[in-house]
N, C-alpha and C. Protein backbone atom coordinates (compact mmCIF):
# COMPACT_ATOMS: atom_id res chain seq x y z
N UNK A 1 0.83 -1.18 0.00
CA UNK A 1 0.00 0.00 0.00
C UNK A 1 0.88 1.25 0.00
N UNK A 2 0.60 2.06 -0.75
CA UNK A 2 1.22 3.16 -1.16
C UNK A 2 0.64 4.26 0.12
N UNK A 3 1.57 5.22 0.40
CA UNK A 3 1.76 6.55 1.72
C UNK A 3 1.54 7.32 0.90
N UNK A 4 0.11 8.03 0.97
CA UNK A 4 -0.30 9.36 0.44
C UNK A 4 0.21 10.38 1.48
N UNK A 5 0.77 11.56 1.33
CA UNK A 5 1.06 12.48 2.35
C UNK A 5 -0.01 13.51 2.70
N UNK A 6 0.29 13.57 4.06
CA UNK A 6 -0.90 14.56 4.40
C UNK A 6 -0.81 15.88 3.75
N UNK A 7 -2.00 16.88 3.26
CA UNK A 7 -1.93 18.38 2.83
C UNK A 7 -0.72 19.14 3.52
N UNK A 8 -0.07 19.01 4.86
CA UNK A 8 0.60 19.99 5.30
C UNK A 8 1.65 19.05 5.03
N UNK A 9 1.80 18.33 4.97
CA UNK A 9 3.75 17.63 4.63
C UNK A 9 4.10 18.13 2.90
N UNK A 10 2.84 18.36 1.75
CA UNK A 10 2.74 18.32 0.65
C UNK A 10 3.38 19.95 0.32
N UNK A 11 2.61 20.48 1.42
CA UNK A 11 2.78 22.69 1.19
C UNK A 11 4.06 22.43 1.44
N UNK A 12 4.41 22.26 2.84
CA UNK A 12 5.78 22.21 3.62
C UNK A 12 7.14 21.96 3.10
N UNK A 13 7.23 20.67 2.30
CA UNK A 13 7.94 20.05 1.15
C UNK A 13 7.90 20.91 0.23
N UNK A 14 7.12 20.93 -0.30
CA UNK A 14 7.18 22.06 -1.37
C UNK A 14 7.57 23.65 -1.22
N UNK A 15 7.12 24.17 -0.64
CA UNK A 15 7.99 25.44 -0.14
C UNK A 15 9.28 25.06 0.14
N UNK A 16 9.88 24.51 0.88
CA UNK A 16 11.35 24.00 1.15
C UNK A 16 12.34 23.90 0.01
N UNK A 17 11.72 23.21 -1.00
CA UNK A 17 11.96 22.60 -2.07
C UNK A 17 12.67 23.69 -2.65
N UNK A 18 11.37 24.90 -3.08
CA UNK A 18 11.65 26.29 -3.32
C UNK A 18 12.84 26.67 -3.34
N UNK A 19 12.39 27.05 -2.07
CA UNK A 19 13.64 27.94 -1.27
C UNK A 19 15.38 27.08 -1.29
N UNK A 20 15.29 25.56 -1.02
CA UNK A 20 16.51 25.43 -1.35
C UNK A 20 17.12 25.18 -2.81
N UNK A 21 16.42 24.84 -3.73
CA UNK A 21 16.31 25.29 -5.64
C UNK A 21 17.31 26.56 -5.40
N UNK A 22 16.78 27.34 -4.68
CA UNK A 22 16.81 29.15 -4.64
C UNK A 22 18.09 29.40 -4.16
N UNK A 23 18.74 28.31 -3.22
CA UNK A 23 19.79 28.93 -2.46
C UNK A 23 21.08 28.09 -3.70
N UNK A 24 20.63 26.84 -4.33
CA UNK A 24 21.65 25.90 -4.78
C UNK A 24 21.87 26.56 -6.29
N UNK A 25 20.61 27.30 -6.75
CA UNK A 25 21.52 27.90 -7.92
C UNK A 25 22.05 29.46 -7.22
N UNK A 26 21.43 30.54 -6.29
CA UNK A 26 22.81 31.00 -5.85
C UNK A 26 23.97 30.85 -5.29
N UNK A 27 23.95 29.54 -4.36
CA UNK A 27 25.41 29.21 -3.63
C UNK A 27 26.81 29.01 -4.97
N UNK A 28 26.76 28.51 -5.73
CA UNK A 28 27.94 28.68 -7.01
C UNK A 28 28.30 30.32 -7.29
N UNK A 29 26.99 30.77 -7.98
CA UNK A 29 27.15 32.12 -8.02
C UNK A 29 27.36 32.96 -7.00
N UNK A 30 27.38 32.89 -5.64
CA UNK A 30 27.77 33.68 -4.86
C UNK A 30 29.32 33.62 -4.36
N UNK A 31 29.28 31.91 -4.24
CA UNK A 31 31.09 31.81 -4.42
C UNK A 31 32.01 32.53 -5.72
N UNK A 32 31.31 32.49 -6.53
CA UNK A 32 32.00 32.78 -7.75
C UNK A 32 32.52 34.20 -7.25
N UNK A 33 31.55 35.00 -7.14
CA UNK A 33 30.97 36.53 -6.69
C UNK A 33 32.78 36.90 -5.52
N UNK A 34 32.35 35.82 -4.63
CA UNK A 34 33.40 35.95 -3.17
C UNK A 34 35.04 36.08 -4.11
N UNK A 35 34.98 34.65 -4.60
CA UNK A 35 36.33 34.44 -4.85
C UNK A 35 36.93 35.96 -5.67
N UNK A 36 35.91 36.06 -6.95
CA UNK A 36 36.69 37.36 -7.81
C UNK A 36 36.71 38.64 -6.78
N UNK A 37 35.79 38.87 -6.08
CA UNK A 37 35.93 40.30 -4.82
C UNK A 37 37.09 40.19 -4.34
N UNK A 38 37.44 38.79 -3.51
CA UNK A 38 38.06 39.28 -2.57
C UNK A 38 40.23 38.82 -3.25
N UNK A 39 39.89 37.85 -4.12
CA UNK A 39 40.83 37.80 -5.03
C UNK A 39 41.49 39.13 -5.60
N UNK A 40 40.50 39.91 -6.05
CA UNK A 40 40.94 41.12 -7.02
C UNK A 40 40.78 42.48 -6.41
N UNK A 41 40.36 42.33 -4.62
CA UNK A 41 40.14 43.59 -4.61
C UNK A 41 40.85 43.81 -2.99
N UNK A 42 40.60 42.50 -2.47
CA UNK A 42 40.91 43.02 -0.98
C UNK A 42 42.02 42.07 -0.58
N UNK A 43 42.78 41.19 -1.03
CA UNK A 43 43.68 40.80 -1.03
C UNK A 43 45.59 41.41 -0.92
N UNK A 44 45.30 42.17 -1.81
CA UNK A 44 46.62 42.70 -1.74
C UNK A 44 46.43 43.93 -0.60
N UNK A 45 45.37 43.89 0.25
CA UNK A 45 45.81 45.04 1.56
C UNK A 45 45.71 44.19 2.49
N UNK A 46 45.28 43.08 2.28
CA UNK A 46 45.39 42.32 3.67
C UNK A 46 46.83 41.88 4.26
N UNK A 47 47.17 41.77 5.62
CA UNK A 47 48.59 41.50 6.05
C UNK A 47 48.66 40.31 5.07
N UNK A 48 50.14 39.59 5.51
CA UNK A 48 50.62 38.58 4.61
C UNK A 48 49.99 37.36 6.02
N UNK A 49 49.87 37.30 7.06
CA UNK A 49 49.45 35.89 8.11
C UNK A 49 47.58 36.40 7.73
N UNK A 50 47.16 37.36 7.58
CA UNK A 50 45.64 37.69 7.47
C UNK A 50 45.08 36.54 6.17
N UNK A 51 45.24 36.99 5.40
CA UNK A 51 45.43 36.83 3.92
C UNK A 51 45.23 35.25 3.89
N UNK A 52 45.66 34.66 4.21
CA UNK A 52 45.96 33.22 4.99
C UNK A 52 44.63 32.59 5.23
N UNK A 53 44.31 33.38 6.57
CA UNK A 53 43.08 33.41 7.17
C UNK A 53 41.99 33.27 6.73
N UNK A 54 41.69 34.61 5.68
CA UNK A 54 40.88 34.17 5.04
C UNK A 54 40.93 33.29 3.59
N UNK A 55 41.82 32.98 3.04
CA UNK A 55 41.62 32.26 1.75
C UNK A 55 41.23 30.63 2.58
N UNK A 56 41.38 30.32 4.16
CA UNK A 56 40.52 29.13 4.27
C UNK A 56 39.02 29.38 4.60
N UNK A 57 38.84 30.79 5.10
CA UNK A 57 37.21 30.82 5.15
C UNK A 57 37.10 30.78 4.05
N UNK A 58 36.94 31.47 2.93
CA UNK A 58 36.59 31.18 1.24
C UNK A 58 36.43 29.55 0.78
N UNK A 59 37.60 29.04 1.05
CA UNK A 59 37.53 27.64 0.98
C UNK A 59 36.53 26.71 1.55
N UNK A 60 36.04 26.80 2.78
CA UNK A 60 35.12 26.32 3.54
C UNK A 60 33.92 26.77 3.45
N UNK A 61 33.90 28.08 3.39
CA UNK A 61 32.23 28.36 2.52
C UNK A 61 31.72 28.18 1.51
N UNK A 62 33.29 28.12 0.53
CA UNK A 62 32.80 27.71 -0.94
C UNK A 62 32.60 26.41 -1.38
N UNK A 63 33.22 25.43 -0.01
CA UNK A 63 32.61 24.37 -0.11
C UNK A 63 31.65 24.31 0.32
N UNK A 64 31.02 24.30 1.19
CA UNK A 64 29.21 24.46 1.96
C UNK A 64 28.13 24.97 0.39
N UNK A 65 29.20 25.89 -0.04
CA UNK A 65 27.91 26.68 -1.04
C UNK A 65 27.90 25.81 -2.12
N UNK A 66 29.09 25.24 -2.69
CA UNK A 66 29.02 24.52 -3.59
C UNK A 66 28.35 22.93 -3.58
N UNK A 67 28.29 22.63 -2.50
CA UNK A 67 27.71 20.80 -2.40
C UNK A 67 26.00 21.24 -2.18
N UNK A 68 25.43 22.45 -2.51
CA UNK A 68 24.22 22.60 -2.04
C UNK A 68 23.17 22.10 -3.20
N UNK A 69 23.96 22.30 -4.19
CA UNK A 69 22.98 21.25 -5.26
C UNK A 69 23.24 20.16 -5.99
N UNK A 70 23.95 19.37 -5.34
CA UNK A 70 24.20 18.20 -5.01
C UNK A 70 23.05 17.74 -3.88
N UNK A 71 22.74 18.38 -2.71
CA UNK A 71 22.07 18.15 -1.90
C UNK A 71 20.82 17.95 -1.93
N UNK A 72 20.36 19.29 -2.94
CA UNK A 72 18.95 19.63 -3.53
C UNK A 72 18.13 18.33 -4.18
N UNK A 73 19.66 17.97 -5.43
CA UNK A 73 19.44 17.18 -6.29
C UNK A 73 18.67 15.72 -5.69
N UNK A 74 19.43 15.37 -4.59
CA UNK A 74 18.72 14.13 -3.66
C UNK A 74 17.83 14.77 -2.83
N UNK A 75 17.95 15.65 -2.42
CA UNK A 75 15.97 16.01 -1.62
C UNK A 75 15.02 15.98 -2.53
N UNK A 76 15.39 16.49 -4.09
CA UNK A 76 14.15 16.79 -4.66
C UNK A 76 13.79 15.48 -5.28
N UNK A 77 14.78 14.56 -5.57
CA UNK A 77 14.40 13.22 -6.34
C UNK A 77 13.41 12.84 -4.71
N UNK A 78 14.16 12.55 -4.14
CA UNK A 78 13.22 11.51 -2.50
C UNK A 78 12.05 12.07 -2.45
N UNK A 79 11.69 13.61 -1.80
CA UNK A 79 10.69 14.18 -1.38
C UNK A 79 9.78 14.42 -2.92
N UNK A 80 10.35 14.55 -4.47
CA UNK A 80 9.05 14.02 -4.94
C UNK A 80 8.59 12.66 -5.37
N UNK A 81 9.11 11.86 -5.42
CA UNK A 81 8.66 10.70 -5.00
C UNK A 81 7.59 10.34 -4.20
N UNK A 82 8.04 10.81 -2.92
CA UNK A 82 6.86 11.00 -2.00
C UNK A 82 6.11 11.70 -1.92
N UNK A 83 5.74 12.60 -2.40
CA UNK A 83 4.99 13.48 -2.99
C UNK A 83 3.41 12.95 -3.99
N UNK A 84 4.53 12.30 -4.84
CA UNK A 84 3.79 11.57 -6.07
C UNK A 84 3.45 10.05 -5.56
N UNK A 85 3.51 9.74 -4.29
CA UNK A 85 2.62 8.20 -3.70
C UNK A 85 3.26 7.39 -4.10
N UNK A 86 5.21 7.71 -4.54
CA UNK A 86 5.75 6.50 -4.77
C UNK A 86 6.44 5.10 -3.75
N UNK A 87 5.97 5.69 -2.42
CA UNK A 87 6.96 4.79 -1.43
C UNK A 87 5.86 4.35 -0.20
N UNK A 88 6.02 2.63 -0.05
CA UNK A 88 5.52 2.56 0.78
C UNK A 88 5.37 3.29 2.32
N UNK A 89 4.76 2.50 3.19
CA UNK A 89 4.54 3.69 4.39
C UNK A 89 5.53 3.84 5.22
N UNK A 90 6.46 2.16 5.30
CA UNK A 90 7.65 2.29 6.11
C UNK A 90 8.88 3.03 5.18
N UNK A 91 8.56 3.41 3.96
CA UNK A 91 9.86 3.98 3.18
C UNK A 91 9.88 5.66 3.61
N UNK A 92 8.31 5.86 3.59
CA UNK A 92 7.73 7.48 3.96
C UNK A 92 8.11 7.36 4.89
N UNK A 93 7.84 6.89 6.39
CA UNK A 93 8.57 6.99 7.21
C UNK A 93 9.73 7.13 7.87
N UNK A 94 10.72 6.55 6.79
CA UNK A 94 11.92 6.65 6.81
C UNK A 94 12.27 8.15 6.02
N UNK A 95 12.37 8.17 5.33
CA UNK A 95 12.39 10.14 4.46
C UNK A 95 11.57 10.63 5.66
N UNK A 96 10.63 10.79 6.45
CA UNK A 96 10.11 11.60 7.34
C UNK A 96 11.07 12.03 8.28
N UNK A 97 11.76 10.57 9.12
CA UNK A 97 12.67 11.03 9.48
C UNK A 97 14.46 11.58 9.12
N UNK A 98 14.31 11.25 8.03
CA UNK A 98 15.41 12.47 7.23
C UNK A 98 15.00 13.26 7.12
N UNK A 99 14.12 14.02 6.61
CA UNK A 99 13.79 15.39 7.11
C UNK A 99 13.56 16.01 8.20
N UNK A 100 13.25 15.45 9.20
CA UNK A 100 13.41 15.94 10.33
C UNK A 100 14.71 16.52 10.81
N UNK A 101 16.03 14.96 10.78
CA UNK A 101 16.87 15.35 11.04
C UNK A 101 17.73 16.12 10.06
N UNK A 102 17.15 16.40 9.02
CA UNK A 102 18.35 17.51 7.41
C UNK A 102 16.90 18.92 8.10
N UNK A 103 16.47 19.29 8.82
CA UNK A 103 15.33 20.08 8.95
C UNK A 103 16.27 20.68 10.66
N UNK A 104 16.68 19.75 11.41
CA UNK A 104 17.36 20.19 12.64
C UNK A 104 19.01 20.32 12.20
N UNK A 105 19.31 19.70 11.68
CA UNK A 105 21.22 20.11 11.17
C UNK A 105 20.88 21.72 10.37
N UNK A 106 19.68 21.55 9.29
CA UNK A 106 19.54 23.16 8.89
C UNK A 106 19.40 24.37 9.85
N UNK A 107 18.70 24.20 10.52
CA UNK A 107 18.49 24.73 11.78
C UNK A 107 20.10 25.82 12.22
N UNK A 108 20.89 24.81 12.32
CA UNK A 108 22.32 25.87 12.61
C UNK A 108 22.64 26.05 11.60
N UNK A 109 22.45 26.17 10.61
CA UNK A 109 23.19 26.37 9.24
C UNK A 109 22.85 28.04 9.06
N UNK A 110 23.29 29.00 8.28
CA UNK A 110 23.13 30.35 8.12
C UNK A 110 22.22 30.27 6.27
N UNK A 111 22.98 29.27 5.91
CA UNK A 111 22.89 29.06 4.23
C UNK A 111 21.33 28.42 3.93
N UNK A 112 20.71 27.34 4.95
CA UNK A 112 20.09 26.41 4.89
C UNK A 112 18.76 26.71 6.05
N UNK A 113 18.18 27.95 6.24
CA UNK A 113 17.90 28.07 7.45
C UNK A 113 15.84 27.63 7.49
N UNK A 114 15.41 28.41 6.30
CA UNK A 114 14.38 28.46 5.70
C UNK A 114 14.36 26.82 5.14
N UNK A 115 14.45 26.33 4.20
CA UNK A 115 14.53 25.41 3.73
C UNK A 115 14.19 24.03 5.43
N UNK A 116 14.96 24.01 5.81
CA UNK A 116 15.19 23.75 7.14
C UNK A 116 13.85 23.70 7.92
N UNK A 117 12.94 24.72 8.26
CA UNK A 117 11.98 24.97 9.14
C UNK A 117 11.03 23.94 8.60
N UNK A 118 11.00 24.11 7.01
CA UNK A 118 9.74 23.44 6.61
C UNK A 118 10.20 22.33 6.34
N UNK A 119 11.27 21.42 6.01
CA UNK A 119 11.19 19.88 5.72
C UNK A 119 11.14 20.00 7.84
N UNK A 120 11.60 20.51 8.48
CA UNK A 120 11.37 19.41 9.89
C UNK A 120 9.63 19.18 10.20
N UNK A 121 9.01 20.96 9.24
CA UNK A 121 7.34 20.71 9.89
C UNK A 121 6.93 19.74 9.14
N UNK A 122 7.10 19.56 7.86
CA UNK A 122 7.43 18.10 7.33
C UNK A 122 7.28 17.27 7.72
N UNK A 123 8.11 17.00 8.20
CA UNK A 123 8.96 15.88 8.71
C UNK A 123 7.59 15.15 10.03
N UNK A 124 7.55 16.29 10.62
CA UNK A 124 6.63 16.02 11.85
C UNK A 124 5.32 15.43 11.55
N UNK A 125 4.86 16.60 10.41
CA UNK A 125 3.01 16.00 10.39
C UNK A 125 3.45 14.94 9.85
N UNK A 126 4.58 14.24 9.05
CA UNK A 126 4.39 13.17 8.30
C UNK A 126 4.62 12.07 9.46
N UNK A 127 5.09 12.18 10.22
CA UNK A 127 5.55 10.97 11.02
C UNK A 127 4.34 11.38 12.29
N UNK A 128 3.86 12.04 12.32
CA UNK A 128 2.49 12.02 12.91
C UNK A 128 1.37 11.41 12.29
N UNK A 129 1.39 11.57 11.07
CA UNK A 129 0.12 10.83 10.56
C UNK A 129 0.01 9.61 10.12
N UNK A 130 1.35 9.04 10.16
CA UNK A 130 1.87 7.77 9.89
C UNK A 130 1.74 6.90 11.65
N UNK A 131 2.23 7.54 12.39
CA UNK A 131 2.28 6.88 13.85
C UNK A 131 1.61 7.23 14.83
N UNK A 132 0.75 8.29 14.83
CA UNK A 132 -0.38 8.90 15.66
C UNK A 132 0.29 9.75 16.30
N UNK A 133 2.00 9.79 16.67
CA UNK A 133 2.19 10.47 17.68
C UNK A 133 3.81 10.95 17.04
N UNK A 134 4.41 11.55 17.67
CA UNK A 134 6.13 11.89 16.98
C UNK A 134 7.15 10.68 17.13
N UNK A 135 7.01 9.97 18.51
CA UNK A 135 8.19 8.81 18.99
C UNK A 135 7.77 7.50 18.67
């Protein structure tokens, strides 16, 4: 038997969806944006130990920004799937609770914050309406 999702896991998912679409085609372009700024403009006034400093923040954000649609790419295959009544109830259940927990890791994220709120409310009505209760 196929897991129809409830109306609020369907909005929820879908807004999310949105918004992280939204962030994974700007996260490339915004690295792009960082690297040429701070490459071509603020680099040569920074001390020589500064300079340092930041070319690993660049590095580390531009990785975060860059694996974000990579990320997308597998939320949006899973969550429409489920969407479209493709997974049984223990499979929905299981993606329920991945979103919950990719919905609480977003949570501290600065990049991922929106996206985040709505796969955990997600996450919740779905594993509520599947188990009567959250645990």
């Amino acid at each position: 038997m196929m897991h129809k999702p409830p109306e609020e896991c369907h909005k929820f998912t879908t807004i999310g969806l949105v918004f992280e679409g939204l962030y994974a085609l700007a996260g490339p372009i915004l690295f792009l944006m960082m690297v040429l700024r701070i490459s071509d403009f603020f680099m040569p006034t920074f001390p020589q130990g500064f300079s340092s400093i930041v070319s690993v923040i660049l590095v580390f954000s531009g990785s975060i920004l860059l694996v974000f649609p990579v990320i997308f790419i597998v939320n949006m295959i899973l969550f429409k799937k489920l969407l479209n009544q493709h997974y049984n109830i223990t499979t929905a259940e299981s993606i329920y609770l991945y979103q919950i927990i990719y919905g609480i890791i977003a949570l501290f994220s600065v990049f991922a914050l929106l996206p985040g709120i709505f796969y955990l409310l997600s996450g919740i009505h779905g594993r509520m309406s599947i188990r009567g209760n959250l645990f």
